[in-house]
Protein backbone atom coordinates (compact mmCIF):
# COMPACT_ATOMS: atom_id res chain seq x y z
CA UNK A 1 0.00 0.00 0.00
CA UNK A 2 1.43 3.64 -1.46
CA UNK A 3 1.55 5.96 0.84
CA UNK A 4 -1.59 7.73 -0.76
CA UNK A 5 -3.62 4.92 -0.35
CA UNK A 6 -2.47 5.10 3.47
CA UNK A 7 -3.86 8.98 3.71
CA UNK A 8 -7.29 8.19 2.02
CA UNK A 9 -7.97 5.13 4.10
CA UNK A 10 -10.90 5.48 6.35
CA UNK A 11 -11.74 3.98 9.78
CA UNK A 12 -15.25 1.23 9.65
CA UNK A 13 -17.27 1.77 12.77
CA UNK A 14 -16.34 0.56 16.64
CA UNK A 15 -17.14 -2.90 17.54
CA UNK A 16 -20.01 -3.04 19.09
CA UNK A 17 -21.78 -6.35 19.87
CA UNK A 18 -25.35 -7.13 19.30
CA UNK A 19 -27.58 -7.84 22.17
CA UNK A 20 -29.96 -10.92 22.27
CA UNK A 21 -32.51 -10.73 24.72
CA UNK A 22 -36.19 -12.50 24.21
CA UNK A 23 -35.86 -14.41 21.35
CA UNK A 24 -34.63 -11.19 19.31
CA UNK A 25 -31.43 -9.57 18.29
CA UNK A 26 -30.44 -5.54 18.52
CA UNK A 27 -27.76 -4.42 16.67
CA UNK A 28 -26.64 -1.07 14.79
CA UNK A 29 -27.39 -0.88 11.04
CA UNK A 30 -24.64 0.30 9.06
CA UNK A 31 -25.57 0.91 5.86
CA UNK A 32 -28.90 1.77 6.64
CA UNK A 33 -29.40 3.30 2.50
CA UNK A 34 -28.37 -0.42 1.55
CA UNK A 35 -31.85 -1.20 3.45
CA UNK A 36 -33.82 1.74 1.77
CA UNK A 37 -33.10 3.46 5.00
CA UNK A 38 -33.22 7.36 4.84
CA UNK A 39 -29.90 7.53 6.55
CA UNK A 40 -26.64 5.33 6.32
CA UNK A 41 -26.25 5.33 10.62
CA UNK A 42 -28.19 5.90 13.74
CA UNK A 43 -30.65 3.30 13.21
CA UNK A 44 -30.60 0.22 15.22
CA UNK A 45 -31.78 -3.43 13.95
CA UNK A 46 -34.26 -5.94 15.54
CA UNK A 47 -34.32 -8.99 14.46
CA UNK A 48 -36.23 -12.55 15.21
CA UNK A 49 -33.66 -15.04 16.16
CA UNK A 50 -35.94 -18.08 15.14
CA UNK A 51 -36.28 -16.41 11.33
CA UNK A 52 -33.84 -14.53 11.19
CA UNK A 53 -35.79 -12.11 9.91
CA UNK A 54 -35.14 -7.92 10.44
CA UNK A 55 -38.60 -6.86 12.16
CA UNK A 56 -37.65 -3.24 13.24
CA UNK A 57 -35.63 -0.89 11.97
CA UNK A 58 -35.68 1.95 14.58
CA UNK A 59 -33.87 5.35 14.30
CA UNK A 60 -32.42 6.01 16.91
CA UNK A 61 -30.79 9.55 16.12
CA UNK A 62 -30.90 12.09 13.31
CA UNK A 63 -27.66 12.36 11.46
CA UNK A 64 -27.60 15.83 9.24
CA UNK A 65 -26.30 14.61 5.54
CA UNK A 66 -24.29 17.28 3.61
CA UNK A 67 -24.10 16.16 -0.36
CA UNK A 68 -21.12 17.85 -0.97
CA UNK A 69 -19.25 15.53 1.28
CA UNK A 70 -18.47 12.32 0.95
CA UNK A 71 -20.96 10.29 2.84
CA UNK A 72 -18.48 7.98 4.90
CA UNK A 73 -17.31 10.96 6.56
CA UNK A 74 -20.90 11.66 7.68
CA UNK A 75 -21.68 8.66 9.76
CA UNK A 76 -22.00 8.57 13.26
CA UNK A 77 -21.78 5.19 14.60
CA UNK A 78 -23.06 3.90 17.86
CA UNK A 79 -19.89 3.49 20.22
CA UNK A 80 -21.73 1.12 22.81
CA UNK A 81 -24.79 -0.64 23.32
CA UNK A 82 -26.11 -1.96 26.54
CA UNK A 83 -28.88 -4.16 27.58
CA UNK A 84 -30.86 -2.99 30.64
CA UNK A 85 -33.39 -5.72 31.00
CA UNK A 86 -35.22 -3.80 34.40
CA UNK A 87 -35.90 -1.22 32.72
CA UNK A 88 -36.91 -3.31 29.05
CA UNK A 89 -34.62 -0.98 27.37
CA UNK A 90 -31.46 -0.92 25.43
CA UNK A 91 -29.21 2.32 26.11
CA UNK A 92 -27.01 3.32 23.08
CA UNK A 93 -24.55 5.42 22.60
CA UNK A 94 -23.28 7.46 19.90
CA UNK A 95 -19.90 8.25 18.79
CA UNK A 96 -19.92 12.20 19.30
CA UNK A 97 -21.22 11.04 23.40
CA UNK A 98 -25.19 11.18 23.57
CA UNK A 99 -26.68 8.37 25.33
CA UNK A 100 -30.45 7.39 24.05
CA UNK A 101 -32.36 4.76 25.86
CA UNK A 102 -34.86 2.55 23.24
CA UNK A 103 -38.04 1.09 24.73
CA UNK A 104 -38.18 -2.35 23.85
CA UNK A 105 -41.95 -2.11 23.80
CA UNK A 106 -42.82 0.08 21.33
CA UNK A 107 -39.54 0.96 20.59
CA UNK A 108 -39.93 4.62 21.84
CA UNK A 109 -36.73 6.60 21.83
CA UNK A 110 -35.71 9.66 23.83
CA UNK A 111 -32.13 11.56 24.20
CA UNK A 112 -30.63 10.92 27.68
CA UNK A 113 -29.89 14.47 29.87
């Protein structure tokens, strides 16, 4: 690899594992436009571990899209997710620090303070 190639590389999103919890599986989408999604990030993905079919995609966050950049540079990836099974939600966080806790019923989401 050129030294070029080195400065135009770009770095994929953080590891985050999915959760499984109830017979489904939450994880982050990302490429959510792949999925006819109206954003590449900030969704998160629900699917039924005995179909393994996606039954929710849920956005999670906004993320502002500016077509005279290149899109990789745009996405904001989720930096943690945590189960929080009291509660039945799932607490996500996203890579520029806001915290949003997901209802698992209903899938309600609302910015943490």
């Amino acid at each position: 690899m050129s030294d070029n190639d080195k400065r135009f590389s770009r770095i994929g999103p953080p590891d985050v594992a999915p959760v499984e919890f109830e017979g489904r599986r939450y994880e982050q989408i990302v490429n959510g436009k792949r999925e006819q999604l109206d954003q590449r990030t900030g969704y998160l993905g629900v699917t039924d571990l005995a179909t393994g079919k996606r039954v929710a995609a849920i956005k999670v966050y906004e993320v502002p899209f500016d077509p005279d950049l290149e899109a990789d540079v745009q996405d904001v990836f989720f930096v943690y997710l945590e189960l929080q099974a009291a509660e039945r939600r799932l607490l996500v966080e996203k890579a520029h620090g806001q915290r949003y806790p997901v209802a698992l019923d209903g899938h309600a989401v609302t910015p943490a303070p």
